[in-house]
PDB file of N, CA and C in Angstrom:
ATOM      1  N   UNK A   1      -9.982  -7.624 -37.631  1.00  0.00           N
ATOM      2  CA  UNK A   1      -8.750  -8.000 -36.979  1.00  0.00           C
ATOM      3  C   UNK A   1      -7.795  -8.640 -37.975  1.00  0.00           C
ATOM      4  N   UNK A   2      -8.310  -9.555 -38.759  1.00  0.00           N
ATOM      5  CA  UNK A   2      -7.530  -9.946 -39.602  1.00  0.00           C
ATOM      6  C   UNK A   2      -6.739  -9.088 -40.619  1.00  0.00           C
ATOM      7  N   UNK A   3      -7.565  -7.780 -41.132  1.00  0.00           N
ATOM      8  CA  UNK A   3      -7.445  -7.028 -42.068  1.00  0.00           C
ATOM      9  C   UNK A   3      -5.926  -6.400 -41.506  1.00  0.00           C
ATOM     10  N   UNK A   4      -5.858  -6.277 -40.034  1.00  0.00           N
ATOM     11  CA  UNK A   4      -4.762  -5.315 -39.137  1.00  0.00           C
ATOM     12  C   UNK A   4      -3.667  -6.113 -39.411  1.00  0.00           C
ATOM     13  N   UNK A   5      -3.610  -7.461 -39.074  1.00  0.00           N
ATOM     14  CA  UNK A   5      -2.695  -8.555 -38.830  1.00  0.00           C
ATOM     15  C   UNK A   5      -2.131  -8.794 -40.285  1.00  0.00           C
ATOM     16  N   UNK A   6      -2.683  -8.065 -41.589  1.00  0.00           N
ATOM     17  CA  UNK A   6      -2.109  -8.415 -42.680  1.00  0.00           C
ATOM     18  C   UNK A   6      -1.572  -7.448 -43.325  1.00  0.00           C
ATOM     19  N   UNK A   7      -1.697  -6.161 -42.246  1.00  0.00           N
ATOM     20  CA  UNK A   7      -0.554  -4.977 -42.414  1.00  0.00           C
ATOM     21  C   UNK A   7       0.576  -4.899 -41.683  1.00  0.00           C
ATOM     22  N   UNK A   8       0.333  -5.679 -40.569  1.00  0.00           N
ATOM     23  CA  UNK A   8       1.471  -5.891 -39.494  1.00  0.00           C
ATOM     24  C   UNK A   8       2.849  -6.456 -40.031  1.00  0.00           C
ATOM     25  N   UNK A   9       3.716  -5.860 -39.248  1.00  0.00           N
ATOM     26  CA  UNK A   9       5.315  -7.065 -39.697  1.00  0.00           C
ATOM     27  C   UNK A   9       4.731  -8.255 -38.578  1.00  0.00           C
ATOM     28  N   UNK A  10       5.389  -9.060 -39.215  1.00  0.00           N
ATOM     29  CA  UNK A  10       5.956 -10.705 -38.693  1.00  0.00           C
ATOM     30  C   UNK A  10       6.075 -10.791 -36.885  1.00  0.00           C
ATOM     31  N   UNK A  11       6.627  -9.868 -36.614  1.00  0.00           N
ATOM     32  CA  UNK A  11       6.995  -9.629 -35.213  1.00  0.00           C
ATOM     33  C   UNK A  11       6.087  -9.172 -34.319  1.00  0.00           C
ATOM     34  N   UNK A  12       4.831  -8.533 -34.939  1.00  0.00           N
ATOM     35  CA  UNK A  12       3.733  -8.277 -33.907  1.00  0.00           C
ATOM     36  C   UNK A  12       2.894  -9.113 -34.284  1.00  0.00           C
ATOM     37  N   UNK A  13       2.651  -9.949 -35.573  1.00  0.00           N
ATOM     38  CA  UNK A  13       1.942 -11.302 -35.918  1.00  0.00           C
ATOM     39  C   UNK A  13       2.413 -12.355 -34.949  1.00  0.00           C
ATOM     40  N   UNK A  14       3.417 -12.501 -34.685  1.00  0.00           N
ATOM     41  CA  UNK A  14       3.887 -13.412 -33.877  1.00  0.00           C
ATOM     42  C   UNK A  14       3.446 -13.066 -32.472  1.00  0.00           C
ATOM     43  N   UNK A  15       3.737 -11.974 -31.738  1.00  0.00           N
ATOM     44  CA  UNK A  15       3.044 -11.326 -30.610  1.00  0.00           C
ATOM     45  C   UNK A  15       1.815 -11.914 -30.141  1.00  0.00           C
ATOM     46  N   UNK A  16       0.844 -11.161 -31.386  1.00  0.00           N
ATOM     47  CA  UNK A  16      -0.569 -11.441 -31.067  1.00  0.00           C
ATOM     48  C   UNK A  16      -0.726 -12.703 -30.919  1.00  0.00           C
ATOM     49  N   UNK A  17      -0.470 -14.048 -31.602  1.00  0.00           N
ATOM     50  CA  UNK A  17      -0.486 -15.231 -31.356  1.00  0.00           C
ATOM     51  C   UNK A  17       0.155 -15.959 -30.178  1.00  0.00           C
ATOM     52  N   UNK A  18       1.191 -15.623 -29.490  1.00  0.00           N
ATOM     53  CA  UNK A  18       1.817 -16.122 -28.502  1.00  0.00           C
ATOM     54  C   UNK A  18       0.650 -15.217 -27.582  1.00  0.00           C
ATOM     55  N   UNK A  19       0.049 -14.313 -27.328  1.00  0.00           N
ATOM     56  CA  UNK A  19      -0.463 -13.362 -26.398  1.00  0.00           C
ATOM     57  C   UNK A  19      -2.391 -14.365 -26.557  1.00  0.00           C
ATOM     58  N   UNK A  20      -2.697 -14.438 -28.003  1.00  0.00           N
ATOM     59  CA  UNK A  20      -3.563 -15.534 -28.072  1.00  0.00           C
ATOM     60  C   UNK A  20      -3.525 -17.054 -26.962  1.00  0.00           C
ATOM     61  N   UNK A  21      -2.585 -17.548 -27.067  1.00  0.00           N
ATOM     62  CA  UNK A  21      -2.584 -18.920 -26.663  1.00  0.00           C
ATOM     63  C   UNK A  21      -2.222 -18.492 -25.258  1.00  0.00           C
ATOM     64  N   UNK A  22      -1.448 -17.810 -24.697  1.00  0.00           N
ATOM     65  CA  UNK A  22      -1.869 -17.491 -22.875  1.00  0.00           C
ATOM     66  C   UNK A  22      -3.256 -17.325 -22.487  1.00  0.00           C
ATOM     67  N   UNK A  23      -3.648 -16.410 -23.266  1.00  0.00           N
ATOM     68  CA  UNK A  23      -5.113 -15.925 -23.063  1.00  0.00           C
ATOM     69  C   UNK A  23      -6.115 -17.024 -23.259  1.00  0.00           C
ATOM     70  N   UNK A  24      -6.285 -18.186 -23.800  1.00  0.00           N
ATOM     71  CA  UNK A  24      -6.987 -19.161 -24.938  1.00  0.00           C
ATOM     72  C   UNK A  24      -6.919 -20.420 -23.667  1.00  0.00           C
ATOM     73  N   UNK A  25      -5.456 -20.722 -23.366  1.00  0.00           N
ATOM     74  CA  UNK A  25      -4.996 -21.705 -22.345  1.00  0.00           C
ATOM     75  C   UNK A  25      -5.531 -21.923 -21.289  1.00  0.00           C
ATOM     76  N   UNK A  26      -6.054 -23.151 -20.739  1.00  0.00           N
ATOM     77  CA  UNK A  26      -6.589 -23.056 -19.524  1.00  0.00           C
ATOM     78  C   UNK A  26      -5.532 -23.675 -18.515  1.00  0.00           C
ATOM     79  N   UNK A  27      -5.328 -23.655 -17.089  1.00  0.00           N
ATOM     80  CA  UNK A  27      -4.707 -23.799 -15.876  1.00  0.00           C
ATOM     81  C   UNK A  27      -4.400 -25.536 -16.419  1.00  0.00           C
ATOM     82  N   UNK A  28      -3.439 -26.173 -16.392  1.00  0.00           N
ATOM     83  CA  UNK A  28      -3.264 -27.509 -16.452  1.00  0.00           C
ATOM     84  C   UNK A  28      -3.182 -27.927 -15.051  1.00  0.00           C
ATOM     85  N   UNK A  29      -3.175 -29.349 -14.878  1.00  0.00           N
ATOM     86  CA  UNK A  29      -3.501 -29.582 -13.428  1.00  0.00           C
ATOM     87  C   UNK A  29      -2.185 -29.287 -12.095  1.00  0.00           C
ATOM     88  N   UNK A  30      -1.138 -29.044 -12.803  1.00  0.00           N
ATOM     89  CA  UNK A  30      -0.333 -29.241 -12.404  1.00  0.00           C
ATOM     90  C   UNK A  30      -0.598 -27.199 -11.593  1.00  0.00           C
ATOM     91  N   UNK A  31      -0.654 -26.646 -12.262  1.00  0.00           N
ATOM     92  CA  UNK A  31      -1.481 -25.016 -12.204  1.00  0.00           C
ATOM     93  C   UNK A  31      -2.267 -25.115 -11.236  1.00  0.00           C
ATOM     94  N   UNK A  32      -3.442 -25.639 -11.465  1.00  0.00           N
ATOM     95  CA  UNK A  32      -4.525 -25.974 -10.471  1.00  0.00           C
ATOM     96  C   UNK A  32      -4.244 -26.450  -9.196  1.00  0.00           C
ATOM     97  N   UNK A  33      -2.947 -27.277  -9.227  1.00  0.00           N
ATOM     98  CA  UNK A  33      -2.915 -27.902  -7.967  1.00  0.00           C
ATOM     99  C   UNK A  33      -1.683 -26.783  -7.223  1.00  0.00           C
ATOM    100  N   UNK A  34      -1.146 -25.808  -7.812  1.00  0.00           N
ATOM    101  CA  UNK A  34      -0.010 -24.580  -7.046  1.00  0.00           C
ATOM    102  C   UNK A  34      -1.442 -23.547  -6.691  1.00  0.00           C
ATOM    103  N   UNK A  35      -2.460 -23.195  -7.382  1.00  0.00           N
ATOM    104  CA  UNK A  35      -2.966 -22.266  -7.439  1.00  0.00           C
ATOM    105  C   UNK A  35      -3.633 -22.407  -5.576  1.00  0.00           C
ATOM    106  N   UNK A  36      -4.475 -23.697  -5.700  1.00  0.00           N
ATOM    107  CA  UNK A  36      -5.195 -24.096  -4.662  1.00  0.00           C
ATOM    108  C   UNK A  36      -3.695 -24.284  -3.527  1.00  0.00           C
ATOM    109  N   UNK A  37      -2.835 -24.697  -3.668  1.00  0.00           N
ATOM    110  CA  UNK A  37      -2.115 -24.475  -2.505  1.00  0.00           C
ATOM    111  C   UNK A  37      -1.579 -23.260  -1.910  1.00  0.00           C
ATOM    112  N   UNK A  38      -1.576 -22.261  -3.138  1.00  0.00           N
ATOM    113  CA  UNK A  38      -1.442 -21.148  -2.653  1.00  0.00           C
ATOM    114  C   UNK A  38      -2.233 -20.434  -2.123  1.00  0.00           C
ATOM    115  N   UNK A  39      -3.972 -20.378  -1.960  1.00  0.00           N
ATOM    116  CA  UNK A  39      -4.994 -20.169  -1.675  1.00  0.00           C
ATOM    117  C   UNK A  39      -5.091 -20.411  -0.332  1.00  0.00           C
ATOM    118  N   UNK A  40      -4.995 -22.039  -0.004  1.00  0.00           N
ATOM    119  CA  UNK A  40      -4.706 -22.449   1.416  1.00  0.00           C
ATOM    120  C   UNK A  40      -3.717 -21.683   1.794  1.00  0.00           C
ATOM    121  N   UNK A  41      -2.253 -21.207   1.762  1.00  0.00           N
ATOM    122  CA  UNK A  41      -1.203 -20.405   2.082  1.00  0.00           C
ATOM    123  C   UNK A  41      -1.924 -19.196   2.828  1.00  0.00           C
ATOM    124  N   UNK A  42      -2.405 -18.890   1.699  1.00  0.00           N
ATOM    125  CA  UNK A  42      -2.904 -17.154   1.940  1.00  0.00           C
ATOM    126  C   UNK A  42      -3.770 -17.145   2.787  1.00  0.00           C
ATOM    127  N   UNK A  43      -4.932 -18.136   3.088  1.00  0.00           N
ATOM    128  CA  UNK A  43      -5.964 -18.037   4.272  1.00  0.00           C
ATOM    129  C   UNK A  43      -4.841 -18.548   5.329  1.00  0.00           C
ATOM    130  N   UNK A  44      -3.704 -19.268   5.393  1.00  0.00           N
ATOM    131  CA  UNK A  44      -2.770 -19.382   6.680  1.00  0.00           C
ATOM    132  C   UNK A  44      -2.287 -17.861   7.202  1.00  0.00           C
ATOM    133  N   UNK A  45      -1.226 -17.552   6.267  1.00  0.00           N
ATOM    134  CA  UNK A  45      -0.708 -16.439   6.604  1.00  0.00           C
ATOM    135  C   UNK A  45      -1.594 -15.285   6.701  1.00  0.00           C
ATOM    136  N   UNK A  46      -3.178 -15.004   6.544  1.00  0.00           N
ATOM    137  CA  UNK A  46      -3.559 -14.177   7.130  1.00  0.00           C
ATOM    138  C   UNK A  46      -4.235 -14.661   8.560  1.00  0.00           C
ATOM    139  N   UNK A  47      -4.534 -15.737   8.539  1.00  0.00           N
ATOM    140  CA  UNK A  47      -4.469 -16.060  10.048  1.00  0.00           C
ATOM    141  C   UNK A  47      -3.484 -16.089  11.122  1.00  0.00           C
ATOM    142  N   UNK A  48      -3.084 -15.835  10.596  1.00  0.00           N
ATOM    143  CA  UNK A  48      -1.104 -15.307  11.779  1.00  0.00           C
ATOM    144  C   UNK A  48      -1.554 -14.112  11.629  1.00  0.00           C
ATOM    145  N   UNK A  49      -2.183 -13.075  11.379  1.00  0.00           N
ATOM    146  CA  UNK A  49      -2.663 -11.443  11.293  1.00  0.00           C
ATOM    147  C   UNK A  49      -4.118 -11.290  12.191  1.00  0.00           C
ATOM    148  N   UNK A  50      -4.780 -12.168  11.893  1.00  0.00           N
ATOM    149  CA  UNK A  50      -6.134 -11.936  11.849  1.00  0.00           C
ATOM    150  C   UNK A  50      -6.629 -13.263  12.178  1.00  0.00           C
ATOM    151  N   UNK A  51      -6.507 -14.125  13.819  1.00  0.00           N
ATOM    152  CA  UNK A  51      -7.150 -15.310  14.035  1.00  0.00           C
ATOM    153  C   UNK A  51      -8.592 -15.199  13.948  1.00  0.00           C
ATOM    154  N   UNK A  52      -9.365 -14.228  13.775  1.00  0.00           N
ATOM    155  CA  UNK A  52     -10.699 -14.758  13.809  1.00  0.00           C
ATOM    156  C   UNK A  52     -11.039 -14.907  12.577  1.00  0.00           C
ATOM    157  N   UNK A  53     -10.444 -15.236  11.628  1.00  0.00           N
ATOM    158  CA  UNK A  53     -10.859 -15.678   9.965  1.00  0.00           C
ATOM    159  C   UNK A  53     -10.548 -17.025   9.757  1.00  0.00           C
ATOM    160  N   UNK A  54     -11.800 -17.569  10.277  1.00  0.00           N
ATOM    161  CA  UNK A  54     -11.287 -19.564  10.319  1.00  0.00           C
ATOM    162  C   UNK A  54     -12.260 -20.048   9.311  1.00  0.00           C
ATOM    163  N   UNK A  55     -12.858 -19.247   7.960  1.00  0.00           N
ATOM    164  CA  UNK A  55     -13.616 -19.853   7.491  1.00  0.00           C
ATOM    165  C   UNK A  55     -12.140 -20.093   5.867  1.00  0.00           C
ATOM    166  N   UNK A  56     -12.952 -21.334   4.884  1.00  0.00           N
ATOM    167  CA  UNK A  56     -11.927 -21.073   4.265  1.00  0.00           C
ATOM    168  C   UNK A  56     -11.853 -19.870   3.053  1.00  0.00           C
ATOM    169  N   UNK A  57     -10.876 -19.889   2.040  1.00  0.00           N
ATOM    170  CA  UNK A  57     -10.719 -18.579   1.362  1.00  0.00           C
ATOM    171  C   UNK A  57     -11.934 -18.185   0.404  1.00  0.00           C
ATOM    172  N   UNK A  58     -12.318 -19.457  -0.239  1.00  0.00           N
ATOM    173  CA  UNK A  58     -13.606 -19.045  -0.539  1.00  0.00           C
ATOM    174  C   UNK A  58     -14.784 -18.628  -0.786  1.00  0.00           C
ATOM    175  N   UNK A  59     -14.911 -18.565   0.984  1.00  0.00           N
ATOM    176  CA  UNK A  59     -16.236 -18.307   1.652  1.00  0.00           C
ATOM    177  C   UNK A  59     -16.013 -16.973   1.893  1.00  0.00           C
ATOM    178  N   UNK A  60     -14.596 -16.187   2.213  1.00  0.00           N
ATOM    179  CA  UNK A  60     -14.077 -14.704   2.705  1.00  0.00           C
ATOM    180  C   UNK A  60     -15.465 -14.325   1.877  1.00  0.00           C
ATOM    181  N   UNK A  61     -16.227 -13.149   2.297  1.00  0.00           N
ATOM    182  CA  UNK A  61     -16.609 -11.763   2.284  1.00  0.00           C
ATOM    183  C   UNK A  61     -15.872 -10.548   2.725  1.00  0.00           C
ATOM    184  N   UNK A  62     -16.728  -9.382   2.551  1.00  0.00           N
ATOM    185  CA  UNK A  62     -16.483  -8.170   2.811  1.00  0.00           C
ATOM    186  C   UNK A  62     -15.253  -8.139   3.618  1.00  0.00           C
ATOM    187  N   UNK A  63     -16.002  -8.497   5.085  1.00  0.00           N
ATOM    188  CA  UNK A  63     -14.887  -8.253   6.010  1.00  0.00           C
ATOM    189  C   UNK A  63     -13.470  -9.069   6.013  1.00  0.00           C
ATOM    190  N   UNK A  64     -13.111  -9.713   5.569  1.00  0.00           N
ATOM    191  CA  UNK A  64     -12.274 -10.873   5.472  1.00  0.00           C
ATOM    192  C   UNK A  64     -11.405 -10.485   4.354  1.00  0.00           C
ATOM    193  N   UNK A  65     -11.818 -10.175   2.734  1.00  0.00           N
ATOM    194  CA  UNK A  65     -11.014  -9.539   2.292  1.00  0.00           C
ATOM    195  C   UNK A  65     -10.707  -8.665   2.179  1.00  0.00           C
ATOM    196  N   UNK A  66     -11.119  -7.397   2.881  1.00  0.00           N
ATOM    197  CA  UNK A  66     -10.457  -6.024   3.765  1.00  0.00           C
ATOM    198  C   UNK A  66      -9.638  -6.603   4.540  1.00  0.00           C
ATOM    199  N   UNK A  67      -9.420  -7.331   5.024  1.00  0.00           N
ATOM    200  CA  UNK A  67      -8.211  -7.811   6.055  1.00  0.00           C
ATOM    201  C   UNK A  67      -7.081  -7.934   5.027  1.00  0.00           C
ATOM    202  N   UNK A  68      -7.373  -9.221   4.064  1.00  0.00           N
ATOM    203  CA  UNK A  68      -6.563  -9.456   3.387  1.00  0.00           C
ATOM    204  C   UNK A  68      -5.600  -8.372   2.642  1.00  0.00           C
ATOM    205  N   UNK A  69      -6.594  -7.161   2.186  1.00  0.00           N
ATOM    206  CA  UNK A  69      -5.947  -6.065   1.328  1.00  0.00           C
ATOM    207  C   UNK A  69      -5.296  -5.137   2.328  1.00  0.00           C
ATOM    208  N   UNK A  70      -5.696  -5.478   3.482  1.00  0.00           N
ATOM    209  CA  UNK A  70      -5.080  -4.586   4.456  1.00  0.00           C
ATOM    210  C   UNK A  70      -3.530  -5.295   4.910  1.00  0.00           C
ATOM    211  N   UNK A  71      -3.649  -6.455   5.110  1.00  0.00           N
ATOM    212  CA  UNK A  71      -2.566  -6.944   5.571  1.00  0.00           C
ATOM    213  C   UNK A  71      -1.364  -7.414   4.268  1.00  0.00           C
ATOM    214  N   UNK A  72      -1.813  -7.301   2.741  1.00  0.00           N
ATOM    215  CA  UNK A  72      -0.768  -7.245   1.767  1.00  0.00           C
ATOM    216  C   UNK A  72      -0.286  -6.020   1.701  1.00  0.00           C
ATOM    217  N   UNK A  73      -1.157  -4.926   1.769  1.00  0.00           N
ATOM    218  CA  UNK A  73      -0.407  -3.219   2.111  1.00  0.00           C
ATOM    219  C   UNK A  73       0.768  -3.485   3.207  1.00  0.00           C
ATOM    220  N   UNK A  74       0.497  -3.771   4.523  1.00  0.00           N
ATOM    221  CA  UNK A  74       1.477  -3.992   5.307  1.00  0.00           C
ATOM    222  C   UNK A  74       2.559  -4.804   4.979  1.00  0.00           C
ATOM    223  N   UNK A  75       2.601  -6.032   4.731  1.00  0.00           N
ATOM    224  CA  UNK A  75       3.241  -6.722   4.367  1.00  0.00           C
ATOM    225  C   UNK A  75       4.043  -7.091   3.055  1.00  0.00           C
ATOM    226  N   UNK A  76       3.691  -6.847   2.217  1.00  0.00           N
ATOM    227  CA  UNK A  76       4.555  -6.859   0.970  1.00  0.00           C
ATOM    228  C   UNK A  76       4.310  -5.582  -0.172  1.00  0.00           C
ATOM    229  N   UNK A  77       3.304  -4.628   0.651  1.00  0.00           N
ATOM    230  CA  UNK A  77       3.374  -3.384  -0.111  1.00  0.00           C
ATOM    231  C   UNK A  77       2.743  -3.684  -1.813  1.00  0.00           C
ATOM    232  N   UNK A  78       1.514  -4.453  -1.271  1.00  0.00           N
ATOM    233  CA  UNK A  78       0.758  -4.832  -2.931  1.00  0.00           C
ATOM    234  C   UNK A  78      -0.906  -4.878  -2.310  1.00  0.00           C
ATOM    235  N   UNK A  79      -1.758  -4.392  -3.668  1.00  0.00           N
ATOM    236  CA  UNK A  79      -2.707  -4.482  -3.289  1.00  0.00           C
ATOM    237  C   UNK A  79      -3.787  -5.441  -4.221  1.00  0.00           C
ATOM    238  N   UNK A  80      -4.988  -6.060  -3.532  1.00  0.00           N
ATOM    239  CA  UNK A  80      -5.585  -6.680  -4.774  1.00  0.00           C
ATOM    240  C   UNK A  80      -7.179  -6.225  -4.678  1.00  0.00           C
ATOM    241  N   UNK A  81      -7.839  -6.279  -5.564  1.00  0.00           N
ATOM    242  CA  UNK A  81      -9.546  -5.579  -5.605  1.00  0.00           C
ATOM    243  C   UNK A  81     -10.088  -6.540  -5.178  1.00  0.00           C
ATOM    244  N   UNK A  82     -11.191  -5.762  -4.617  1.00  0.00           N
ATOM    245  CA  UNK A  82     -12.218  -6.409  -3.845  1.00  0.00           C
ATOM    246  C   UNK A  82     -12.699  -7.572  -5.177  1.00  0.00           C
ATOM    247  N   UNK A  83     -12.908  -6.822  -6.930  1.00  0.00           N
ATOM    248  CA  UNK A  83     -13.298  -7.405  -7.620  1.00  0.00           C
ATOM    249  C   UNK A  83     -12.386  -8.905  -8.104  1.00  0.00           C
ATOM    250  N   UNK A  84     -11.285  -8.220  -8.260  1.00  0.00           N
ATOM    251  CA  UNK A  84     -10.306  -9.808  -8.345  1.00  0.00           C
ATOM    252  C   UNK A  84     -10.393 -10.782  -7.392  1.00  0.00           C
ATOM    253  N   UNK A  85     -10.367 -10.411  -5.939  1.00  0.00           N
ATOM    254  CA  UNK A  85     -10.384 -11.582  -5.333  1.00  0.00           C
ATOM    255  C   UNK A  85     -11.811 -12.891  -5.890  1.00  0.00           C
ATOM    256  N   UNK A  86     -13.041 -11.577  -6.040  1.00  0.00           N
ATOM    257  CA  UNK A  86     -14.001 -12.753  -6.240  1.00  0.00           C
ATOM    258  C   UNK A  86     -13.749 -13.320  -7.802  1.00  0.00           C
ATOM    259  N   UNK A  87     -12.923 -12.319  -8.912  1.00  0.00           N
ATOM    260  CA  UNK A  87     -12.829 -13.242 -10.058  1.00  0.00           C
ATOM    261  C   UNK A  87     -12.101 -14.417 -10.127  1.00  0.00           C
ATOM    262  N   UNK A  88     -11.117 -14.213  -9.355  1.00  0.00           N
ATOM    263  CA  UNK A  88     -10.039 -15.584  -9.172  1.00  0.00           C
ATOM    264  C   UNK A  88     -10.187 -16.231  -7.891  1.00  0.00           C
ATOM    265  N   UNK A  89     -10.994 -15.706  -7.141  1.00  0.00           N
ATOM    266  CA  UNK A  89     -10.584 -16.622  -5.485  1.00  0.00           C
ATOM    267  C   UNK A  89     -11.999 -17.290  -5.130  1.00  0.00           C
ATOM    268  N   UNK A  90     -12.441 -16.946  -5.394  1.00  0.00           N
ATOM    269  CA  UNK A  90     -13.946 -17.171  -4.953  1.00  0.00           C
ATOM    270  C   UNK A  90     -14.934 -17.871  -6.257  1.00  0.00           C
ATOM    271  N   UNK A  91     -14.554 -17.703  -7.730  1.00  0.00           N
ATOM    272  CA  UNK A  91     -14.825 -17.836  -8.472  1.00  0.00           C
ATOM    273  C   UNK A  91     -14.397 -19.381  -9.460  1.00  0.00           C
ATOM    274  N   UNK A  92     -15.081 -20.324  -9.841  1.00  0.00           N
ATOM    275  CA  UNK A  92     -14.146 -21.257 -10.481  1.00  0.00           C
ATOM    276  C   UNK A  92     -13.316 -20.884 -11.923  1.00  0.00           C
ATOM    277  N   UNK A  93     -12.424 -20.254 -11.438  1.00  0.00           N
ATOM    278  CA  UNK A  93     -11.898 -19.268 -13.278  1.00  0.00           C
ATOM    279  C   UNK A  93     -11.254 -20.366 -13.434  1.00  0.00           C
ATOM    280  N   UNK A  94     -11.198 -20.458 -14.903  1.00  0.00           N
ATOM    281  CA  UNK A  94     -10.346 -21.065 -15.638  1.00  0.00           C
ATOM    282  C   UNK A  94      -9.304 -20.782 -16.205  1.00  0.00           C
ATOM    283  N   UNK A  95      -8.524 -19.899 -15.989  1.00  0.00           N
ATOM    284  CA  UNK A  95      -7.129 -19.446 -16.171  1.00  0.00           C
ATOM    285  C   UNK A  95      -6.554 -19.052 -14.991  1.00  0.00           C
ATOM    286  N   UNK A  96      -5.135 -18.664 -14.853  1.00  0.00           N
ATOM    287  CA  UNK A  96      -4.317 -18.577 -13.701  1.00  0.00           C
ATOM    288  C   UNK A  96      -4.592 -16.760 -13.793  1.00  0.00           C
ATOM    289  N   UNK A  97      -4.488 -16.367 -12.639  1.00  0.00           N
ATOM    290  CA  UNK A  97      -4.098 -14.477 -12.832  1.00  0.00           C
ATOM    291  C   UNK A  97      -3.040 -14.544 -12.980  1.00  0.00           C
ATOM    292  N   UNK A  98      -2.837 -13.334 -13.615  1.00  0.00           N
ATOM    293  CA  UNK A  98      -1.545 -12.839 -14.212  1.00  0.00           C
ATOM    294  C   UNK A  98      -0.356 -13.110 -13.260  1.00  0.00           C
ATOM    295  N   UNK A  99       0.587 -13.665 -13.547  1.00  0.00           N
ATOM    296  CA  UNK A  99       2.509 -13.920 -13.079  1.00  0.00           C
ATOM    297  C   UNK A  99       2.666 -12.629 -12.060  1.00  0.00           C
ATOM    298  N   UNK A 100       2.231 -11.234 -12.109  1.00  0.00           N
ATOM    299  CA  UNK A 100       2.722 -10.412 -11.296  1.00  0.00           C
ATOM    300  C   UNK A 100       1.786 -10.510 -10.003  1.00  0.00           C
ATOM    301  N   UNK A 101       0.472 -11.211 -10.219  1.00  0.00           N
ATOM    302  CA  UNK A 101      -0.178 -11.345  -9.084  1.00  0.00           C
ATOM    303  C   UNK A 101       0.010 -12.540  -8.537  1.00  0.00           C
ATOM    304  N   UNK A 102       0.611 -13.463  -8.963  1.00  0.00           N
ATOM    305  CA  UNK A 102       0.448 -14.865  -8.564  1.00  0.00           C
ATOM    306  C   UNK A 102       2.200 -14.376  -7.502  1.00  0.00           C
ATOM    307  N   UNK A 103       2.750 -13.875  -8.198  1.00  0.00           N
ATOM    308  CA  UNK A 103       4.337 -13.551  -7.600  1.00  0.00           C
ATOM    309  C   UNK A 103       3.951 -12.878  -6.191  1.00  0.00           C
ATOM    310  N   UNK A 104       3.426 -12.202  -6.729  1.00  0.00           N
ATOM    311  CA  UNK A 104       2.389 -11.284  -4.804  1.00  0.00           C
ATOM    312  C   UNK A 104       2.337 -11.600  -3.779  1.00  0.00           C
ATOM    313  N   UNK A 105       1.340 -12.683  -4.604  1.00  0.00           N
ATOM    314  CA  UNK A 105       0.665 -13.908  -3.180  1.00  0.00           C
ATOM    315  C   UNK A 105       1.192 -14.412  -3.011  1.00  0.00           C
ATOM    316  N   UNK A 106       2.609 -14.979  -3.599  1.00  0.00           N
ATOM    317  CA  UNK A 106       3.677 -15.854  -3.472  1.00  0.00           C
ATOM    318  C   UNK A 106       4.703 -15.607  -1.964  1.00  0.00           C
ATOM    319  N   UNK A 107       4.713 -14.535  -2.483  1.00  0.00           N
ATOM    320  CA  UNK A 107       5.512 -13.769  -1.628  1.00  0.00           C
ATOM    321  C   UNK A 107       5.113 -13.089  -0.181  1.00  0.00           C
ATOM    322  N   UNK A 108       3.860 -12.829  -0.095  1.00  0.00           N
ATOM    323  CA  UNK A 108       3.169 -12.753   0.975  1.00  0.00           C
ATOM    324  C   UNK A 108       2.784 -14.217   1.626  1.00  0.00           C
ATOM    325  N   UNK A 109       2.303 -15.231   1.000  1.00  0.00           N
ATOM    326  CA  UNK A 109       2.371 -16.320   1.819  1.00  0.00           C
ATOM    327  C   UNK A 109       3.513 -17.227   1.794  1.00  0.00           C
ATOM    328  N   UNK A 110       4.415 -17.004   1.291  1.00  0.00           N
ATOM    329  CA  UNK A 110       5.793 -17.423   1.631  1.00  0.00           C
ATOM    330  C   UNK A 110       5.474 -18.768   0.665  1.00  0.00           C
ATOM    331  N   UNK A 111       5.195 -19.059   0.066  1.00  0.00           N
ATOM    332  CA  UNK A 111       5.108 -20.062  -1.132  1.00  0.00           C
ATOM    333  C   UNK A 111       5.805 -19.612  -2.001  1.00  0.00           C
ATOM    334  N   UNK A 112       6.960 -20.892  -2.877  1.00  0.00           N
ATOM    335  CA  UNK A 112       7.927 -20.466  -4.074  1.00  0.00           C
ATOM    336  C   UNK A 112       6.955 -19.513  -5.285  1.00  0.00           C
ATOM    337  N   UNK A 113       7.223 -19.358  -5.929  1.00  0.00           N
ATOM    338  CA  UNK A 113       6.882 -18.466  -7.175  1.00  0.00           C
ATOM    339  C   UNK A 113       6.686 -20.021  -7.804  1.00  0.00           C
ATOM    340  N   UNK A 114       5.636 -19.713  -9.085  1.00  0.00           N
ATOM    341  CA  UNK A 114       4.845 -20.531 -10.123  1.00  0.00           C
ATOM    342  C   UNK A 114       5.995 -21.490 -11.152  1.00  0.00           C
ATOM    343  N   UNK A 115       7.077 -20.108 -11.405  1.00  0.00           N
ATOM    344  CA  UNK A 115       8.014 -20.327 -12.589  1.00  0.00           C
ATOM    345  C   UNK A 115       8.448 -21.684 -12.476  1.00  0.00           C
ATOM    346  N   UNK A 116       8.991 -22.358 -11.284  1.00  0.00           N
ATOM    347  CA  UNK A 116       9.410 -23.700 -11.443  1.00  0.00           C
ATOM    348  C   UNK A 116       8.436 -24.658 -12.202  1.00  0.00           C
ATOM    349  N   UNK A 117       7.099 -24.481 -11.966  1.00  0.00           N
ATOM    350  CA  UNK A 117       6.068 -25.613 -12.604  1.00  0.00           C
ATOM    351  C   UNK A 117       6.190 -25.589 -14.532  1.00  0.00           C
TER     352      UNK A 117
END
């Protein structure tokens, strides 16, 4: 890798390093504390769809996040994997998902977008 980075111009050296430290960065608390409110959001607003899902987002299985992927198709015309939900929702990850998914859920549970934090 290094050998690549010392044929590269300046401008994709710079790249890889700014693309490093997103990737490297973990959720600061201030992250942690939009992420988890948006979590709560999303088990709300699919309970306005789907009242018999009173457990919290966590705990969702099978059936629960088929609802969920069913009711972001309807509703904001986005979809998320069975596998992501458990890498980021169910999972204690240590980074945020990506800005276009966090914008998603934003927008489906009616919570501002991240960018202000």
């Amino acid at each position: 890798m290094q050998i690549i980075l010392q044929t590269e111009s300046t401008f994709y050296k710079a790249r890889y390093a700014s693309f490093l430290l997103l990737f490297v960065a973990q959720m600061s608390d201030t992250e942690l504390t939009y992420f988890n409110l948006l979590k709560r959001e999303i088990a709300r607003q699919l309970r306005t769809t789907f009242p018999e899902v009173d457990q919290e987002i966590e705990a969702w299985k099978g059936k629960e996040i088929r609802h969920l992927q069913e009711d972001l198709i309807r509703s904001v015309n986005g979809r998320v994997s069975e596998k992501w939900f458990y890498t980021h929702i169910k999972s204690a990850h240590e980074h945020l998902p990506r800005i276009d998914m966090l914008d998603l859920l934003s927008q489906y549970s009616r919570v501002p977008p991240l960018e202000p934090f």
